[in-house]
N, C-alpha and C. Protein backbone atom coordinates (compact mmCIF):
# COMPACT_ATOMS: atom_id res chain seq x y z
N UNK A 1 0.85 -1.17 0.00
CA UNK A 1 0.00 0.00 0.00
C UNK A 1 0.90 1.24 0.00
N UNK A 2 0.75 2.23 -0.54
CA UNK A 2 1.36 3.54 -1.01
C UNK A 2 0.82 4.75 0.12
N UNK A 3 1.50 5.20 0.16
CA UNK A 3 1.23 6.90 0.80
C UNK A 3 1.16 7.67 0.36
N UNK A 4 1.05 8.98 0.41
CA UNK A 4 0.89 9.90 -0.84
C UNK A 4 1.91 10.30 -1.15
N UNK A 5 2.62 10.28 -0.95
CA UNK A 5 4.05 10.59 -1.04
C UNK A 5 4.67 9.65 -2.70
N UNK A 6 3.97 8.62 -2.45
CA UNK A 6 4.37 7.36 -3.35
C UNK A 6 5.16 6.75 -3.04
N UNK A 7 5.48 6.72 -1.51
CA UNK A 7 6.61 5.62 -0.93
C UNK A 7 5.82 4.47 -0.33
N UNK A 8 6.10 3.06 -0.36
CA UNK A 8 5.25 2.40 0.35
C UNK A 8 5.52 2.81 2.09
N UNK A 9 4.20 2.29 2.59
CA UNK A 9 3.88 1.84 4.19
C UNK A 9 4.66 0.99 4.55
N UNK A 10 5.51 1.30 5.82
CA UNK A 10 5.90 0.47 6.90
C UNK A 10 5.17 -0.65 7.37
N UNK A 11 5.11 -2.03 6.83
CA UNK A 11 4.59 -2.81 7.34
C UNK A 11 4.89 -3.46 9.04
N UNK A 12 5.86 -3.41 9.49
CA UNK A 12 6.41 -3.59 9.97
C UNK A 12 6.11 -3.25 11.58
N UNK A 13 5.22 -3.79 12.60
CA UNK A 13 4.72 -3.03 13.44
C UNK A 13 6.06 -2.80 14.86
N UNK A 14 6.90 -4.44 14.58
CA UNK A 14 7.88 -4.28 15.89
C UNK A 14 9.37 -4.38 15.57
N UNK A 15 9.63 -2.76 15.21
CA UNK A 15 10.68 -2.14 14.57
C UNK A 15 12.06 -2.84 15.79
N UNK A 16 11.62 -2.39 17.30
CA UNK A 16 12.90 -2.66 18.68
C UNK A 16 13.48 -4.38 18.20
N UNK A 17 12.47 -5.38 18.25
CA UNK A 17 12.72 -6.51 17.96
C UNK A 17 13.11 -7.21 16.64
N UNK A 18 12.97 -6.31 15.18
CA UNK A 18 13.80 -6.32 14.41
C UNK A 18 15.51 -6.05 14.23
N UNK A 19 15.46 -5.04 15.88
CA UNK A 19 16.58 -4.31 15.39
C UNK A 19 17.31 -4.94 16.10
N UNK A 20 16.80 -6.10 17.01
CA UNK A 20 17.81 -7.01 18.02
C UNK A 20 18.44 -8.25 17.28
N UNK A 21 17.41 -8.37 15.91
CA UNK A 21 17.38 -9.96 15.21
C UNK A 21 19.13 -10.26 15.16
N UNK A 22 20.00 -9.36 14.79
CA UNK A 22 21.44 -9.67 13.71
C UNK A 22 21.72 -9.97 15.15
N UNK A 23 21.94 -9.17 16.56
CA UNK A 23 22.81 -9.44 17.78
C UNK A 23 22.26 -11.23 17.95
N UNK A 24 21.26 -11.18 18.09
CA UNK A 24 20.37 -12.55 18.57
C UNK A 24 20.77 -13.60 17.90
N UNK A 25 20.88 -13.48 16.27
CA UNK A 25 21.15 -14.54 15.76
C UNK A 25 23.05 -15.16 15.80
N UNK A 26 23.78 -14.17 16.37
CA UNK A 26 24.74 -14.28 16.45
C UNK A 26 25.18 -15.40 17.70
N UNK A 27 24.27 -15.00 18.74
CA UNK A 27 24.17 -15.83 20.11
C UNK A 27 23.53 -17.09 19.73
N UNK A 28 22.81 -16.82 18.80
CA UNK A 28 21.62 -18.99 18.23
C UNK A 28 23.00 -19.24 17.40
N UNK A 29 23.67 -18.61 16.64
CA UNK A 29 24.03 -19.58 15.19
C UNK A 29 24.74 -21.01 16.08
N UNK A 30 25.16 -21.41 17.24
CA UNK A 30 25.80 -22.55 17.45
C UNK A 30 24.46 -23.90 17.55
N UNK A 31 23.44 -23.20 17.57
CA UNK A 31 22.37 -23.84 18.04
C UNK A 31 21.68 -24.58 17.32
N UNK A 32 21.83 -23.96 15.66
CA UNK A 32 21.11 -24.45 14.14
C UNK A 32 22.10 -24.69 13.43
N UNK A 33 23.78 -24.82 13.87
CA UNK A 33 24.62 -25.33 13.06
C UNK A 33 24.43 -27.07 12.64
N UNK A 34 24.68 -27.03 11.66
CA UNK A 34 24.34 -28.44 11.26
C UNK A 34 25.50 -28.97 11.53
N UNK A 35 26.61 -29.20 12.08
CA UNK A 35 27.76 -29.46 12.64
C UNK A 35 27.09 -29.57 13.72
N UNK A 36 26.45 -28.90 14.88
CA UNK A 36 26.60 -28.98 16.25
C UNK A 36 25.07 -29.96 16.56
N UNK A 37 24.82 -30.75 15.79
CA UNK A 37 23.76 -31.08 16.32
C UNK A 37 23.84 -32.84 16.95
N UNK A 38 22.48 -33.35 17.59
CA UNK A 38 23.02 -34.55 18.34
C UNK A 38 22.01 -35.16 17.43
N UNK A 39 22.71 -36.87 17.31
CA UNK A 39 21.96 -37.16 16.52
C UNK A 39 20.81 -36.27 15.76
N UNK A 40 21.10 -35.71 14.94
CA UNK A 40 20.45 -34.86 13.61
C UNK A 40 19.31 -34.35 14.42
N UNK A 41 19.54 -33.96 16.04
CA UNK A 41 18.77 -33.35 16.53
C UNK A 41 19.45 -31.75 16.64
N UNK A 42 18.50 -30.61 16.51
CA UNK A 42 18.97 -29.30 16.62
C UNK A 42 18.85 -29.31 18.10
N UNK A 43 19.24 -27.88 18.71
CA UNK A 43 19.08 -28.00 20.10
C UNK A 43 18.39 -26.48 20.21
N UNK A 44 17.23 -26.76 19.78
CA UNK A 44 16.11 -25.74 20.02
C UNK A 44 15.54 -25.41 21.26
N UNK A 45 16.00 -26.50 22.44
CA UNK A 45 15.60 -26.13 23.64
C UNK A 45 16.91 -25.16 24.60
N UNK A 46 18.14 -25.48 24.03
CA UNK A 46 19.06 -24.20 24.32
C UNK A 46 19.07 -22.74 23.68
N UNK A 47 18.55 -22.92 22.42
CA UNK A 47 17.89 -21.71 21.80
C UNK A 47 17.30 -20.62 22.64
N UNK A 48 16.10 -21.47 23.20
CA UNK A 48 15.61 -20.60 23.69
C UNK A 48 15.94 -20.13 25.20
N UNK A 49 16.60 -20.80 26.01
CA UNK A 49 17.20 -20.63 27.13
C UNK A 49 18.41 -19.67 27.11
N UNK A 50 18.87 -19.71 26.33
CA UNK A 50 19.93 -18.67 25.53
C UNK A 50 19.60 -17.50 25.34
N UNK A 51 18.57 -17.41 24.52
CA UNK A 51 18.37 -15.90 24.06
C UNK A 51 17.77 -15.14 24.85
N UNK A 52 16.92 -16.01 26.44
CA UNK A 52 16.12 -15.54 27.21
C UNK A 52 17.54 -14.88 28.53
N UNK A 53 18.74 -15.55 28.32
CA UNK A 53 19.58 -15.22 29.05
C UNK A 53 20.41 -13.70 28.29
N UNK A 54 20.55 -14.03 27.67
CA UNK A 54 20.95 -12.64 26.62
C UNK A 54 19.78 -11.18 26.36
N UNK A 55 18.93 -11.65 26.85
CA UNK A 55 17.83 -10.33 26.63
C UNK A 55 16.88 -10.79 27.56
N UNK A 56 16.75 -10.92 28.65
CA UNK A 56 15.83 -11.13 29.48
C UNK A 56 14.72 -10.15 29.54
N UNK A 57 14.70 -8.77 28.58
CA UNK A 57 13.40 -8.27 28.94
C UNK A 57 12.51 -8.87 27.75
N UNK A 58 13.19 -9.91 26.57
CA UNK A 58 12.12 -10.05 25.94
C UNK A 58 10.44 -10.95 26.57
N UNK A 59 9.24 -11.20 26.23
CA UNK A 59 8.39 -11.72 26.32
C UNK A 59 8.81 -13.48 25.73
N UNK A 60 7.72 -14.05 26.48
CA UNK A 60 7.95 -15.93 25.66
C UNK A 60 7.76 -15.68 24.23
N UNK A 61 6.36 -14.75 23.48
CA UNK A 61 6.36 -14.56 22.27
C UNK A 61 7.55 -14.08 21.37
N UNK A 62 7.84 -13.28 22.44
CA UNK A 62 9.26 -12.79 20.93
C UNK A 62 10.63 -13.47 21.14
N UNK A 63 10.55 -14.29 22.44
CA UNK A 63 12.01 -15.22 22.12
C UNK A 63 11.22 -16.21 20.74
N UNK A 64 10.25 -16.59 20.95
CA UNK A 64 9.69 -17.43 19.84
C UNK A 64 9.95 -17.45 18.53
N UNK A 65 9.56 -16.13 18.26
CA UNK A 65 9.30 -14.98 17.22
C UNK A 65 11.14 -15.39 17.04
N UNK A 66 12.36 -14.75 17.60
CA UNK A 66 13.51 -14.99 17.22
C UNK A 66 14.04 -16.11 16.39
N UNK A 67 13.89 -17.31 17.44
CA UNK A 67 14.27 -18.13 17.43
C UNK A 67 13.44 -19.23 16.19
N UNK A 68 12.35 -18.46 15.91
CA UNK A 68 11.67 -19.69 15.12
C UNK A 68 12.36 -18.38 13.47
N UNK A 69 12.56 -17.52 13.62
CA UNK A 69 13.70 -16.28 12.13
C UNK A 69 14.50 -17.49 12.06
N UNK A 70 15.33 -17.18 13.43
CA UNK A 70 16.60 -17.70 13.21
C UNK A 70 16.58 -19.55 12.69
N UNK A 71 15.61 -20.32 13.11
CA UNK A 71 15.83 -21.40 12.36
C UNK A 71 15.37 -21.39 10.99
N UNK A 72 14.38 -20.51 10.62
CA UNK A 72 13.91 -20.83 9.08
C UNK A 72 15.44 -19.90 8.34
N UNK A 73 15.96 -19.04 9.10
CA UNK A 73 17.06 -18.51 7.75
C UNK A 73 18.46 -19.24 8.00
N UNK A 74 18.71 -20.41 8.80
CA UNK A 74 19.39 -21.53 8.83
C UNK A 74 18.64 -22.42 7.18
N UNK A 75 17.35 -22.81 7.90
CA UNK A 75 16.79 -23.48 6.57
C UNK A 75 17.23 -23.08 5.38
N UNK A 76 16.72 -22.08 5.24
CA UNK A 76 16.64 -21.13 3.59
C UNK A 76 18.61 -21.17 3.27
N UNK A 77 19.10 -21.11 4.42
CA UNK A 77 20.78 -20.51 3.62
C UNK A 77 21.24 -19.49 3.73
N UNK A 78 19.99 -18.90 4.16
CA UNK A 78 20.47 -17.33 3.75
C UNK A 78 20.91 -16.63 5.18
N UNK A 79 22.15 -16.65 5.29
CA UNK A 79 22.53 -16.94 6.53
C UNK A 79 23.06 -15.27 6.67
N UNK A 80 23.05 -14.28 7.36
CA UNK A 80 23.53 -12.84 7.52
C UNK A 80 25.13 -13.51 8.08
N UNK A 81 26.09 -12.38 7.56
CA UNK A 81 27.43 -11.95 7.65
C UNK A 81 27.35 -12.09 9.15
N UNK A 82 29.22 -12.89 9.24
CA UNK A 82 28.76 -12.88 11.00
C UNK A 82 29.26 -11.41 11.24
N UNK A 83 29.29 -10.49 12.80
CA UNK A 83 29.41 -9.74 12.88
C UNK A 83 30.95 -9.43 13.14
């Protein structure tokens, strides 16, 4: 959808928790490495114990919200530059 301007709309309602994603995924990447896993199990339950230790003011929803980014852009490949 357009503005009058002719720039599109900010879809985007939770700008703070976008802007944590690159730090966050830096703290998961050992977690969705396909190297580090046990029997071809990921360790999605340190995931989230992790990121809740690294940002404790987030909510259960948005460690969720992280952690379920950070495994689909493991999936996809498309993995961001480490920092």
């Amino acid at each position: 959808m357009s503005d009058t301007t002719g720039h599109e709309a900010e879809r985007r309602t939770q700008l703070q928790l976008r802007s944590l994603v690159p730090a966050a995924f830096e703290a998961l990447r050992p977690f969705f490495d396909a190297a580090n896993r046990w029997e071809g199990q990921s360790h999605d339950h340190l995931a989230y114990q992790t990121l809740k230790e690294h940002f404790p003011t987030l909510s259960a929803q948005d460690v969720f919200i992280v952690v379920t980014t950070t495994r689909r852009l493991y999936a996809s490949g498309k993995l961001p530059a480490p920092s």
